[in-house]
Protein backbone atom coordinates (compact mmCIF):
# COMPACT_ATOMS: atom_id res chain seq x y z
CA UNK A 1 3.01 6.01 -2.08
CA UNK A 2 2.53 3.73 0.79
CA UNK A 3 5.50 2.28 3.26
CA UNK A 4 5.97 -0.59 4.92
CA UNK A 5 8.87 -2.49 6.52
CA UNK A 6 10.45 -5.58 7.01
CA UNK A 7 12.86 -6.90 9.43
CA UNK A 8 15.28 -10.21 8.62
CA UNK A 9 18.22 -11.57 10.87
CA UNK A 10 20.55 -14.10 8.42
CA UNK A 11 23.69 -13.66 9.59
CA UNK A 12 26.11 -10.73 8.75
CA UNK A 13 24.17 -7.88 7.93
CA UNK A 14 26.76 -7.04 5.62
CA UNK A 15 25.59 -9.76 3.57
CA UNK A 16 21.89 -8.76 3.72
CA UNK A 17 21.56 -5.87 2.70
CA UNK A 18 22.62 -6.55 -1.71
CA UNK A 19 19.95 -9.16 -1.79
CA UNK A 20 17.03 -7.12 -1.59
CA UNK A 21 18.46 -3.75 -2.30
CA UNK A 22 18.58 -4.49 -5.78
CA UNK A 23 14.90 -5.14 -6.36
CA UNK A 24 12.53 -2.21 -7.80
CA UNK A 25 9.79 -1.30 -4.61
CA UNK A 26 12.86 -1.40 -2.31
CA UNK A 27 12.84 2.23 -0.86
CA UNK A 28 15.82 1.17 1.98
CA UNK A 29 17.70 -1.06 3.85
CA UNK A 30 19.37 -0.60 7.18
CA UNK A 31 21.77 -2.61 9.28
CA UNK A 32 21.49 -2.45 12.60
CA UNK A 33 20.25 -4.75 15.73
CA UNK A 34 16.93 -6.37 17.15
CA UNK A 35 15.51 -8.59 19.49
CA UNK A 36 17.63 -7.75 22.71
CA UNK A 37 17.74 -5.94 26.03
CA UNK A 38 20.07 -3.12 25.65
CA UNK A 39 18.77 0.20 24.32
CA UNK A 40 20.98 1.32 21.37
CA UNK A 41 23.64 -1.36 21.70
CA UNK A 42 26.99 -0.62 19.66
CA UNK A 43 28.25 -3.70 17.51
CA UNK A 44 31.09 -4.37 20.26
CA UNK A 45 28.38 -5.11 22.65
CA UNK A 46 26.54 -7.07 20.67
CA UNK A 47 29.58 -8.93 18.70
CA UNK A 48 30.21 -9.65 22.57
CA UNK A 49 27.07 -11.95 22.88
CA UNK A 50 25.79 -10.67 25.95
CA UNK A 51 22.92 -8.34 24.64
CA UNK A 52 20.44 -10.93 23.37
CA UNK A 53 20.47 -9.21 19.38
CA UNK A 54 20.80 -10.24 16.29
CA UNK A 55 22.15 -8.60 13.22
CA UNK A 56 19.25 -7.29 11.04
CA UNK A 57 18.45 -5.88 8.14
CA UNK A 58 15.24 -3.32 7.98
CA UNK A 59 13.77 -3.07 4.71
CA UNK A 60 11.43 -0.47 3.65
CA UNK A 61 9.68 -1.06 0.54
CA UNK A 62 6.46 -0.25 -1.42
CA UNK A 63 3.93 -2.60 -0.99
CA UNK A 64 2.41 -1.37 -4.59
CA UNK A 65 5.53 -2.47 -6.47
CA UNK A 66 6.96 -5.58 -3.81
CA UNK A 67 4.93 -7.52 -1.60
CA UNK A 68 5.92 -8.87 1.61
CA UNK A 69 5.52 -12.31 0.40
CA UNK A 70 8.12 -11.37 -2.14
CA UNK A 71 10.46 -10.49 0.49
CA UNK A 72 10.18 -13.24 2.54
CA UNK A 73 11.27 -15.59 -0.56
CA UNK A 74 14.16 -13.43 -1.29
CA UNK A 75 15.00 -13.93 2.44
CA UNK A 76 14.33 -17.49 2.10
CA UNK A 77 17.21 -17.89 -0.44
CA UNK A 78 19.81 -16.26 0.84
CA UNK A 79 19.65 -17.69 4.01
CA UNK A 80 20.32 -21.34 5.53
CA UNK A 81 16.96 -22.04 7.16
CA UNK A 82 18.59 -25.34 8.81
CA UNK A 83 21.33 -23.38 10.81
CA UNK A 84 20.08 -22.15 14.56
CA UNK A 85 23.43 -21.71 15.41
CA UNK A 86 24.31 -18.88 12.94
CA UNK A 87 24.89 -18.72 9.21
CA UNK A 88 27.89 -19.79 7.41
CA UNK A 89 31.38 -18.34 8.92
CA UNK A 90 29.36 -16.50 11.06
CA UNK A 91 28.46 -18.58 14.31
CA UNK A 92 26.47 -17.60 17.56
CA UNK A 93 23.06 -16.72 18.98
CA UNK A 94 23.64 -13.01 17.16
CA UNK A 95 23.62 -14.50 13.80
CA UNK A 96 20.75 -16.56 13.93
CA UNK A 97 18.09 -16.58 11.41
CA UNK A 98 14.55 -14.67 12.60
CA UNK A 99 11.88 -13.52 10.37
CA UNK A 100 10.92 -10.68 12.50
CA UNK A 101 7.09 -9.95 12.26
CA UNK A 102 5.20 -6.65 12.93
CA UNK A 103 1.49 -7.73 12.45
CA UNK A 104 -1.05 -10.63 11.73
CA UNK A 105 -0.85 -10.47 8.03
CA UNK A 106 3.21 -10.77 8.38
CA UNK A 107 2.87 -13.71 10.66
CA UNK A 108 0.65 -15.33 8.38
CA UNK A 109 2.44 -14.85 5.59
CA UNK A 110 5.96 -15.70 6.97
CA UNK A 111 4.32 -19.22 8.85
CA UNK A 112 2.88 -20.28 5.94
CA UNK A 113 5.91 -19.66 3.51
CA UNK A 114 7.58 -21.47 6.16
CA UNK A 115 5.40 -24.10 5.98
CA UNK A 116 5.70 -24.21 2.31
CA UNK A 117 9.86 -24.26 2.51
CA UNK A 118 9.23 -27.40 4.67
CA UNK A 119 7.42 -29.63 2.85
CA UNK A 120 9.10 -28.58 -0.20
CA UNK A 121 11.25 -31.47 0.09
CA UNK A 122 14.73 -28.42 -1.12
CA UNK A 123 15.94 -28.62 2.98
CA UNK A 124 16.89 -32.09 3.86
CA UNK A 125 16.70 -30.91 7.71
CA UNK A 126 14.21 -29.56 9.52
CA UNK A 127 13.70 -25.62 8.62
CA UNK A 128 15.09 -23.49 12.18
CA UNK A 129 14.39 -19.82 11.41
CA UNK A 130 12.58 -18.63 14.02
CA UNK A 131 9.02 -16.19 13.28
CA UNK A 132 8.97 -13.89 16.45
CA UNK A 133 7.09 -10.06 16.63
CA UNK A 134 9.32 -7.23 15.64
CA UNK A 135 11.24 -5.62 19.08
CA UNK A 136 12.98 -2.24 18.62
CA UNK A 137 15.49 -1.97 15.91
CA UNK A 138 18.71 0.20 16.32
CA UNK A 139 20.45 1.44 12.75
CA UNK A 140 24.11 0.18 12.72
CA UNK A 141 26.69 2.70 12.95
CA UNK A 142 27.46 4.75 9.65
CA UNK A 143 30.41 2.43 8.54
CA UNK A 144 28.15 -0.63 8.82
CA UNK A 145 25.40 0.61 6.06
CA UNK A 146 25.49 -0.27 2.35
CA UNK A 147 28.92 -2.33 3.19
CA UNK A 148 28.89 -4.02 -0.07
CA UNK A 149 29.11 -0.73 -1.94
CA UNK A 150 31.86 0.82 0.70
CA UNK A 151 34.36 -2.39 1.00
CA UNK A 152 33.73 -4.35 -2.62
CA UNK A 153 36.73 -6.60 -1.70
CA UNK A 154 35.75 -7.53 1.88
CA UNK A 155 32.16 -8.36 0.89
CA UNK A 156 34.01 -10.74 -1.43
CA UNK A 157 35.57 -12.33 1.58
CA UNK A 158 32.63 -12.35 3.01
CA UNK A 159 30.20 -14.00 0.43
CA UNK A 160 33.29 -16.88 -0.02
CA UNK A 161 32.29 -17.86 4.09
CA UNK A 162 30.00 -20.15 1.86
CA UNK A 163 27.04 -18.07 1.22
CA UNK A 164 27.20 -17.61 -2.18
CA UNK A 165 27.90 -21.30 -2.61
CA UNK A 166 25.30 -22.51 -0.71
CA UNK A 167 22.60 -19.93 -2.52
CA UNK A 168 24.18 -21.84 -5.36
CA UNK A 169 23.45 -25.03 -4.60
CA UNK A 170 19.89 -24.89 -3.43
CA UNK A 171 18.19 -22.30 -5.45
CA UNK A 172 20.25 -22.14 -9.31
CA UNK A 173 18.30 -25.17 -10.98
């Protein structure tokens, strides 16, 4: 069996992670941190705003059974490609959307779904979510991963900040 990853920033990680662990291919998914300029930052520090990461989630899958492409349209609907500024309750430079990217066939896949999401005419605004290459990623601490099977109640809480709504609205027809 082959490996390969993927790495997505769309807000909470908490909310991430249910999305595409449910598919078949989907080996795991980790929380944790990416694209900033502290080694092994804790989630206070980056919560704090000051390290320059996002939440992430890292996805390792089996090419054989998903494909990257597949990913990135998962990612596509559970996020709010319009939003720079965060997603849903969650606001701030930590929380915005990034399609993280570890080689040419990624990038060419994730500008040209982009692309695609664009002229699709679903997004009245212009599509934010930035492509950039994949930086060091740092697993969350323990009590971060799988959150939606630890704390069913709070990921409720958390999918009523207007994720689930949204998802509702643009992708259910």
């Amino acid at each position: 069996m082959t490996q390969a990853s993927a790495i997505f920033a769309g807000g909470c990680f908490w909310c991430m992670v249910q999305p595409f662990d449910q598919h078949p291919g989907i080996l795991k998914v980790t929380s944790g941190y990416t694209g900033g300029h502290v080694v092994d930052p804790t989630y206070e520090q980056v919560c704090s705003g000051t390290t320059g990461h996002t939440e992430a989630v890292k996805i390792d899958f089996d090419p054989a059974v998903i494909s990257y492409q597949e990913l990135v349209d998962i990612y596509w609907q559970v996020t709010d490609p319009t939003d720079a500024s965060g997603q849903f309750q969650d606001r701030g430079d930590n929380y915005r959307p990034v399609i993280y990217v570890a080689n040419e066939a990624q990038q060419q896949i994730a500008t040209a779904s982009r692309a695609a999401l664009a002229a699709s005419g679903v997004f009245k605004q212009p599509i934010v979510t930035t492509i950039e290459p994949v930086e060091p990623f740092y697993p969350a601490e323990d009590y971060h991963q799988d959150f939606y099977k630890k704390d069913p109640a709070r990921m409720a809480l958390e999918e009523a900040g207007g994720r689930e709504q949204f998802i509702q609205t643009h992708w259910s027809k």
